[in-house]
Protein backbone atom coordinates (compact mmCIF):
# COMPACT_ATOMS: atom_id res chain seq x y z
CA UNK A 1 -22.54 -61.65 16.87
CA UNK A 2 -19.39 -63.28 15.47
CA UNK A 3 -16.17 -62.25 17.27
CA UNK A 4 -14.19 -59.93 15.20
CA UNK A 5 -10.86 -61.50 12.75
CA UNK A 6 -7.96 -59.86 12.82
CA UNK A 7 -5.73 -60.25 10.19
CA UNK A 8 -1.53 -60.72 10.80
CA UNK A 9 0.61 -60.22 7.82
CA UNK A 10 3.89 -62.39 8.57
CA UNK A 11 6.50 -60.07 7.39
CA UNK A 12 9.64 -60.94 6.23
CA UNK A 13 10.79 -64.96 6.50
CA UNK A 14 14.59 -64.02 6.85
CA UNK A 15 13.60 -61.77 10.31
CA UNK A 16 11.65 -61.95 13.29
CA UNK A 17 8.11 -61.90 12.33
CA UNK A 18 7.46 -65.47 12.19
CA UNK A 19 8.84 -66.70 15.28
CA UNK A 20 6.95 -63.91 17.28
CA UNK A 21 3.09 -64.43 15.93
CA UNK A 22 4.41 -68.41 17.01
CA UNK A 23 5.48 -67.21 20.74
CA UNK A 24 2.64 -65.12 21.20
CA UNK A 25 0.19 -67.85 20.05
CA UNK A 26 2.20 -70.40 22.14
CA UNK A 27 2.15 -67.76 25.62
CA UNK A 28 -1.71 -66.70 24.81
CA UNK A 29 -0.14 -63.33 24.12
CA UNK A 30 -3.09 -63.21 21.13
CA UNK A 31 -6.32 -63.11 22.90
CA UNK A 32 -8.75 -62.47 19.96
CA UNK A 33 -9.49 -63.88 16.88
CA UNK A 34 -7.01 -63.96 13.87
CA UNK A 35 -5.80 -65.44 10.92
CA UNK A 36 -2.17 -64.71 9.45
CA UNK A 37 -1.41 -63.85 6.09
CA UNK A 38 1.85 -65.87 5.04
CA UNK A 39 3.44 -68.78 3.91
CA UNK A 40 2.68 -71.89 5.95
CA UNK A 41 6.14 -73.55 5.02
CA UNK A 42 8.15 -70.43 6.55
CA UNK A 43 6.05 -70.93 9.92
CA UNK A 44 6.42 -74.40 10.30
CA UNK A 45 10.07 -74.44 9.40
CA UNK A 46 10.50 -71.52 12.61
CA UNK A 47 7.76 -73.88 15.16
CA UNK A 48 10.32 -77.04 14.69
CA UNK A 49 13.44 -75.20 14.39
CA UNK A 50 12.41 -73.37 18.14
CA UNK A 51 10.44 -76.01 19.28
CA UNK A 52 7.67 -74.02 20.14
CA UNK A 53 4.83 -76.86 19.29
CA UNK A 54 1.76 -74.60 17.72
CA UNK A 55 -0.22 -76.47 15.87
CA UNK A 56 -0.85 -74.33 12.81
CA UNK A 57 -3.32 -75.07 10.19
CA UNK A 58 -4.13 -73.65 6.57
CA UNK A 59 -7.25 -72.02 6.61
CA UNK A 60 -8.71 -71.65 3.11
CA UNK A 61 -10.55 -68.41 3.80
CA UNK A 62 -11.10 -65.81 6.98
CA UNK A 63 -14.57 -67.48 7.32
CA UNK A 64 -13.50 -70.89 7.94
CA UNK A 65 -11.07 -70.80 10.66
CA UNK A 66 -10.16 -73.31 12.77
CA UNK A 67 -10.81 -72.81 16.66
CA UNK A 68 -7.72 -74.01 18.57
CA UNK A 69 -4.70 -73.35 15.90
CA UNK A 70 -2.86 -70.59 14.35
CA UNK A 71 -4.64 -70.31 10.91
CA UNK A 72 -2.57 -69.36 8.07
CA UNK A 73 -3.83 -67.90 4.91
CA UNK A 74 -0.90 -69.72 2.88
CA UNK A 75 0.72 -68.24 -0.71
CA UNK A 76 2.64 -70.55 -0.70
CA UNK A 77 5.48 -68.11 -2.08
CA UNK A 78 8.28 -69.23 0.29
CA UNK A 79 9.44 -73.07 0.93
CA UNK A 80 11.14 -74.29 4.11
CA UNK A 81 14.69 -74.66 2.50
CA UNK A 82 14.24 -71.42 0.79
CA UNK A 83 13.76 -69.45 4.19
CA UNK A 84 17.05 -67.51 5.30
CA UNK A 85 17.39 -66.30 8.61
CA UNK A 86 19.04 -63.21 9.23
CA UNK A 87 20.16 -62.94 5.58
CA UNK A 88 18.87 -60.78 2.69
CA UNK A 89 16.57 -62.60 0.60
CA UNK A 90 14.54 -61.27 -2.68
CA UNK A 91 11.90 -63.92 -2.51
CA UNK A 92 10.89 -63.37 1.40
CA UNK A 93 11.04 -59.37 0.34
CA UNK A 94 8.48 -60.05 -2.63
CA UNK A 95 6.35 -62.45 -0.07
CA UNK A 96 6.34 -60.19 2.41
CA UNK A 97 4.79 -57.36 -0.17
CA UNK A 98 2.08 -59.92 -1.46
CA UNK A 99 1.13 -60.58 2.46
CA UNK A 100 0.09 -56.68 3.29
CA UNK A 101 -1.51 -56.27 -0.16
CA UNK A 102 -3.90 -58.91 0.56
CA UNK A 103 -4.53 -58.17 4.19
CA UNK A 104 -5.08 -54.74 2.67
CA UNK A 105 -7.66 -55.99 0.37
CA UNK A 106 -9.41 -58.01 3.18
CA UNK A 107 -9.52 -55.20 5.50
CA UNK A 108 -11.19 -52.70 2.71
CA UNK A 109 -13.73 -55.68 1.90
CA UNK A 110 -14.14 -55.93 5.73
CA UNK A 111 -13.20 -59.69 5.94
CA UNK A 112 -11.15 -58.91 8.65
CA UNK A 113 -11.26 -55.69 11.19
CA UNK A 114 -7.95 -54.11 11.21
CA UNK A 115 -4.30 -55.71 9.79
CA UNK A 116 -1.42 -55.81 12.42
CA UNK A 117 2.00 -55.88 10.45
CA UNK A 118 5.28 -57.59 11.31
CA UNK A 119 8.40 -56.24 10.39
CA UNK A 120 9.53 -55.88 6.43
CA UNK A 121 12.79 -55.53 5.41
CA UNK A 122 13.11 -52.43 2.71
CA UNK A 123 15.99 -53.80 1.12
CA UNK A 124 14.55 -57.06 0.11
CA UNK A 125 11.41 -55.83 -1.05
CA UNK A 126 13.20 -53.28 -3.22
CA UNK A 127 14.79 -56.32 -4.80
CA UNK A 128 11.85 -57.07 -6.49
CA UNK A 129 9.99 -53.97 -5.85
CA UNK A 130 12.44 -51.01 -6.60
CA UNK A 131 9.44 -48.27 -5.42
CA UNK A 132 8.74 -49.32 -2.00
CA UNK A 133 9.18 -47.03 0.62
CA UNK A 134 7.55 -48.91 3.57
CA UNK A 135 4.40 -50.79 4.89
CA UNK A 136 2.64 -47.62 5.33
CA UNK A 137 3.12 -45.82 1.85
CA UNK A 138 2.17 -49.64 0.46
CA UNK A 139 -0.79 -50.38 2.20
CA UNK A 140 -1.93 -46.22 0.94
CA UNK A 141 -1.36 -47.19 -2.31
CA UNK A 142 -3.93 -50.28 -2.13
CA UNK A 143 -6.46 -48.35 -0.44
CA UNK A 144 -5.98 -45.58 -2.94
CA UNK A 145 -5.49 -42.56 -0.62
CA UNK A 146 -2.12 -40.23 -0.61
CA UNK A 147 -1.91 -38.62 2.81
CA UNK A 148 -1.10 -40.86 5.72
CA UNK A 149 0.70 -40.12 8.67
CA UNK A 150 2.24 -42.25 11.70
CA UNK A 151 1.23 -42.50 15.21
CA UNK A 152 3.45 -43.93 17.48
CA UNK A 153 1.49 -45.31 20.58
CA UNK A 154 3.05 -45.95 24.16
CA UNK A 155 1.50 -46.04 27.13
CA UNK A 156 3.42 -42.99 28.35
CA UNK A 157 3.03 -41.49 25.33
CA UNK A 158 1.50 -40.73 21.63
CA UNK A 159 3.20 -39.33 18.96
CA UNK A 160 2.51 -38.13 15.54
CA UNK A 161 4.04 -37.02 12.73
CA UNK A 162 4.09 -33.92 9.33
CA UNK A 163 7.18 -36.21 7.92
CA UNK A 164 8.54 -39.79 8.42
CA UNK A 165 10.70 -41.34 5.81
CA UNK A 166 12.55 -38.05 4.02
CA UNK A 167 15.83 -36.56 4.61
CA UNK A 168 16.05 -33.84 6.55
CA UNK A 169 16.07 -31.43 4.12
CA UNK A 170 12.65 -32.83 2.88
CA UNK A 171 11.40 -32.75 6.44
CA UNK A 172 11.55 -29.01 6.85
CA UNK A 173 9.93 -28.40 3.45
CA UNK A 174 7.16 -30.61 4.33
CA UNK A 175 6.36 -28.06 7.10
CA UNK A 176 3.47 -26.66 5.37
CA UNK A 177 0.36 -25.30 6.64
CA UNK A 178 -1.94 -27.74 4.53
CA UNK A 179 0.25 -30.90 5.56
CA UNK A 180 0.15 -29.84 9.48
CA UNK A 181 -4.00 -28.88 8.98
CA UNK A 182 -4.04 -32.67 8.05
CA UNK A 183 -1.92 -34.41 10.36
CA UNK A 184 -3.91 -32.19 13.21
CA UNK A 185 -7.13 -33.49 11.92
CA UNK A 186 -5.70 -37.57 12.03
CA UNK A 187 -4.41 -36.89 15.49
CA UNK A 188 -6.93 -35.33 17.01
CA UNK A 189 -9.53 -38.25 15.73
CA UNK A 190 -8.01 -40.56 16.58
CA UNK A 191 -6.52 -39.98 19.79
CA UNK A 192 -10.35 -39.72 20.56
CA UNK A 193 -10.36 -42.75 20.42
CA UNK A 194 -7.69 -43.83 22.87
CA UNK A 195 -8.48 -40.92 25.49
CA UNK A 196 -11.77 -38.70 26.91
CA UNK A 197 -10.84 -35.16 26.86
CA UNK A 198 -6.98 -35.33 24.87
CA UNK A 199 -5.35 -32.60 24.86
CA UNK A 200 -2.60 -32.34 21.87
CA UNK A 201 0.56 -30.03 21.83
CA UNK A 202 2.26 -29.20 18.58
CA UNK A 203 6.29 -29.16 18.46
CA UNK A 204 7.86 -26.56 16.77
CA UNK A 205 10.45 -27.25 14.45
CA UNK A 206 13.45 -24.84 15.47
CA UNK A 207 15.20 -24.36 18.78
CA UNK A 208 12.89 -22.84 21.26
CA UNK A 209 10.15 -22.90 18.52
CA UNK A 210 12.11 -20.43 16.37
CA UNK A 211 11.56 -17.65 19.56
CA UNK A 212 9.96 -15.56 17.74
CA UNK A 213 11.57 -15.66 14.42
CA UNK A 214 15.39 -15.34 16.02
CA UNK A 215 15.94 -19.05 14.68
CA UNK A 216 13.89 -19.79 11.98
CA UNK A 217 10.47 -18.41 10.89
CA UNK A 218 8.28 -22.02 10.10
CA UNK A 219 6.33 -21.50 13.22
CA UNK A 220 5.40 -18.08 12.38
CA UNK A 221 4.51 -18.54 8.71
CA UNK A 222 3.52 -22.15 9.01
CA UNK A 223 2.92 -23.80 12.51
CA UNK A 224 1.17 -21.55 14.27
CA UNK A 225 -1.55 -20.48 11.66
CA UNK A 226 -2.33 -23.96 11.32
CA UNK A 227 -2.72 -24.52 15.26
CA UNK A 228 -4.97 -21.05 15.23
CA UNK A 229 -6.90 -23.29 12.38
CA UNK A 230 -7.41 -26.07 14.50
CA UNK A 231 -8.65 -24.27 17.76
CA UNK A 232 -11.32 -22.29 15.49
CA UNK A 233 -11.99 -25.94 14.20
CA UNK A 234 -12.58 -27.00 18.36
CA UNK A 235 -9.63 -29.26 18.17
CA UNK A 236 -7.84 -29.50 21.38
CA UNK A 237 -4.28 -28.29 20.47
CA UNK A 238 -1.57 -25.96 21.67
CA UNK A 239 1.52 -24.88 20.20
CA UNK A 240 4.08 -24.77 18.49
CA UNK A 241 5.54 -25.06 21.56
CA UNK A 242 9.63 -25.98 22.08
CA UNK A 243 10.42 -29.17 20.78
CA UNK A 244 12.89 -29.61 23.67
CA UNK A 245 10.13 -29.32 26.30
CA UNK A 246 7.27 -30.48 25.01
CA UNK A 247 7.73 -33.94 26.01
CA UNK A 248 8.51 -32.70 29.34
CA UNK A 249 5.56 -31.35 29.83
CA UNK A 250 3.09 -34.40 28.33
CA UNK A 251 5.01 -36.93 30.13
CA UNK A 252 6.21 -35.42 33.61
CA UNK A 253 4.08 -32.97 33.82
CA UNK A 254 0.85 -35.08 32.17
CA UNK A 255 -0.54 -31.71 30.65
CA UNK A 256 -0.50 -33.66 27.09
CA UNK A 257 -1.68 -36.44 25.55
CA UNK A 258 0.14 -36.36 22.28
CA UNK A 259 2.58 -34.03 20.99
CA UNK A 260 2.35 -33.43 16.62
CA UNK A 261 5.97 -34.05 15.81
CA UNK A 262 7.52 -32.34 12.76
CA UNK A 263 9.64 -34.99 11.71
CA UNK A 264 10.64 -38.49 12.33
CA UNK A 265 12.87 -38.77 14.92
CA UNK A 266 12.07 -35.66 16.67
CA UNK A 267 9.15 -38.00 17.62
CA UNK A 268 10.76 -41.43 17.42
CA UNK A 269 13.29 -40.60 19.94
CA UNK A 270 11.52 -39.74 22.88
CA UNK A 271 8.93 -42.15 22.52
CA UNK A 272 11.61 -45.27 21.71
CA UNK A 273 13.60 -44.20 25.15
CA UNK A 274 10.22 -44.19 27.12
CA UNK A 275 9.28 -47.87 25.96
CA UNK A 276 11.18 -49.39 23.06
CA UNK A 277 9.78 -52.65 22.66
CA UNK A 278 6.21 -52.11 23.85
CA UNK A 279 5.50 -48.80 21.34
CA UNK A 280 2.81 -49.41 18.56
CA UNK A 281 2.72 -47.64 15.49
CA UNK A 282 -0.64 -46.84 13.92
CA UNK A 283 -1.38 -45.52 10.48
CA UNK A 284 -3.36 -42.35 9.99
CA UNK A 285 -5.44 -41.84 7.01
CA UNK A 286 -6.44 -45.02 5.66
CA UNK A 287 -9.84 -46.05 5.33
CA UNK A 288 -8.90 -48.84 7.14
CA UNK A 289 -7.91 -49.67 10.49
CA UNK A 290 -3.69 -50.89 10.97
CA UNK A 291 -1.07 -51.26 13.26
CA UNK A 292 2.44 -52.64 13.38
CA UNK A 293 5.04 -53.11 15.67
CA UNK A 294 7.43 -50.29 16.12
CA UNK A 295 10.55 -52.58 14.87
CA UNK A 296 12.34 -53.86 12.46
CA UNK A 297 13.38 -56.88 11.04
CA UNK A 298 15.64 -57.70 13.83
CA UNK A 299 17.95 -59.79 11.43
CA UNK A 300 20.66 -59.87 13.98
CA UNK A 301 18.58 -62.05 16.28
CA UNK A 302 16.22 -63.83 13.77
CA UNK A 303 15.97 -67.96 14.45
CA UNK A 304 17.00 -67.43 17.83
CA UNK A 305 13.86 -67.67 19.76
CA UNK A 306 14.85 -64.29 21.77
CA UNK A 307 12.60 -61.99 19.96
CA UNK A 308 10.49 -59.64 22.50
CA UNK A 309 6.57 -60.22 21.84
CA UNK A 310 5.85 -57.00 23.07
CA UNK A 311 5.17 -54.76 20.56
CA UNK A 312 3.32 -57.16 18.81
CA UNK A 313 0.66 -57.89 21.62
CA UNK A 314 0.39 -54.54 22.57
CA UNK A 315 -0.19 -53.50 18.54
CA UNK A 316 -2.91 -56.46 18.74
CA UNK A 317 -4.86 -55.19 21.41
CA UNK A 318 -4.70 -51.75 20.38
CA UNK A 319 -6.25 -52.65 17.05
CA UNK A 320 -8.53 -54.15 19.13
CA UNK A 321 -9.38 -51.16 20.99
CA UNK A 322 -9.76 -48.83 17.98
CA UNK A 323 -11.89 -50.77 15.85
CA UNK A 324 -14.39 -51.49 19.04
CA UNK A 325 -14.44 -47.68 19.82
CA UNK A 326 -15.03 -47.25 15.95
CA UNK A 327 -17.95 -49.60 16.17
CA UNK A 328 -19.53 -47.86 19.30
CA UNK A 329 -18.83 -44.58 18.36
CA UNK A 330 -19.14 -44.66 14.31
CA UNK A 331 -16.00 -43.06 13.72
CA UNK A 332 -14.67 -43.07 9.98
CA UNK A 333 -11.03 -44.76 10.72
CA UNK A 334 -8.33 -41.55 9.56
């Protein structure tokens, strides 16, 4: 059987997503099969300008690929004197959008196995794009599905999340009972398919999870019926349970596997202290199977050559992971 393609988007020209797929590659960070969705010109101009020496070569589909090189699926949307390092730049934003809609498309007609995302820059796509929210919301929008969620992915912990990219005020009206029924169901499926046995705690929203009503009522009208749901459902979970011990408990005390997060950063924190370049993020809900790394843009450092790998090899192998325990096991990816 034919090894399995992965397919890299490039991300944004002005940050750090080109010189990173070129490291890896160059340190045999990338130890499977993939082709990279981006502008050839944009690479090229980072592999001379760090001297990193990959020999990259334009593939003209995912089924011709070229053992031995980085293959690039080129646009040809970005030339070398156009690319800006560290520096807003509409036409690397509108690349950048045009490389995860077409990894999307491959990865729904199953050209490739999963899509692992380098870093876009919001603010330049909204140049061109004044709708986009993020990779996650985009790539939903291709695949024609509404609810997604994150999961953050360390190796000392998993996180998921009812809300990501609102306000706060948003955040606690998306604690619903529906939403958290849904974002339940995602975690618990696929943390199956990271762990034997996971056990899942759910985070309340309020200070000591509202105790009992004295500081907000969410986890009385909305949390906990939802958990109740899940148990009768045989999902593993506990909760809500207070937000400031919960992690605690699934990382000193290894009773958890995961903790359901109620909004961004009550998640995000915790798991960017623990490991803040190695963390994966992983989207929930699509019919296909995609990570990213958990960074941005980095346009501070960008054409430097300093740029950690990490996240990147450890989203890489992760998709890896998932889409081999989604062949063995026949899981529908959520």
């Amino acid at each position: 059987m034919m090894e399995q393609v992965y397919g890299i988007t490039m991300g944004d020209s002005s940050g750090v997503g080109p010189e990173i797929v070129l490291s890896a590659w160059r340190d045999g960070q990338i130890r499977h099969r993939v082709v990279v969705y981006g502008d050839w010109s944009a690479l090229d101009y980072y592999n001379r300008r760090l001297g990193l020496g990959v020999e990259l070569r334009k593939a003209p589909s995912v089924a011709e690929l070229l053992e031995g090189a980085l293959n690039v699926i080129d646009f040809g949307l970005m030339r070398a004197e156009e690319v800006t390092p560290g520096q807003l730049n509409r036409q690397s934003g509108h690349a950048a959008r045009e490389y995860v809609i077409a990894a999307a498309r491959a990865a729904l007609e199953g050209e490739i196995a999963a899509m692992v995302t380098l870093p876009m820059n919001k603010e330049a796509t909204q140049l061109s794009d004044s709708g986009f929210v993020g990779h996650t919301e985009l790539i939903a929008a291709v695949c024609g599905v509404s609810d997604v969620a994150i999961m953050l992915v360390s190796e000392q912990l998993i996180v998921t999340h009812v809300s990501t990219h609102v306000s706060m005020r948003t955040a606690v009206e998306m604690v619903k009972q529906e939403r958290i029924r849904t974002v339940l169901r995602m975690t618990v499926e696929a943390v199956r398919k990271l762990k034997a046995n996971p056990r899942i705690a759910v985070a309340g929203l309020n200070p000591h999870a509202g105790e009992n009503g004295l500081f907000g009522d969410e986890e009385i009208r909305e949390i906990r019926p939802a958990v109740e749901w899940a148990r009768s459902q045989g999902m593993p979970v506990e909760g809500p349970l207070p937000p400031d011990t919960v992690f605690y408990l699934a990382v000193r005390k290894k009773k958890y596997d995961a903790v359901v997060c109620m909004y961004h950063d009550q998640g995000h924190a915790p798991l960017k202290l623990l490991d803040f370049e190695g963390s994966v993020n992983v989207a929930l809900g699509l019919p296909i199977l995609r990570t990213s790394v958990d960074h941005g843009t980095a346009f501070d450092i960008a054409g430097q050559g300093v740029a950690s790998t990490a996240s990147f090899a450890s989203a890489l192998e992760l998709a890896a992971r998932m889409a081999a325990a989604t062949r063995r096991c026949g899981y529908t990816i959520v």
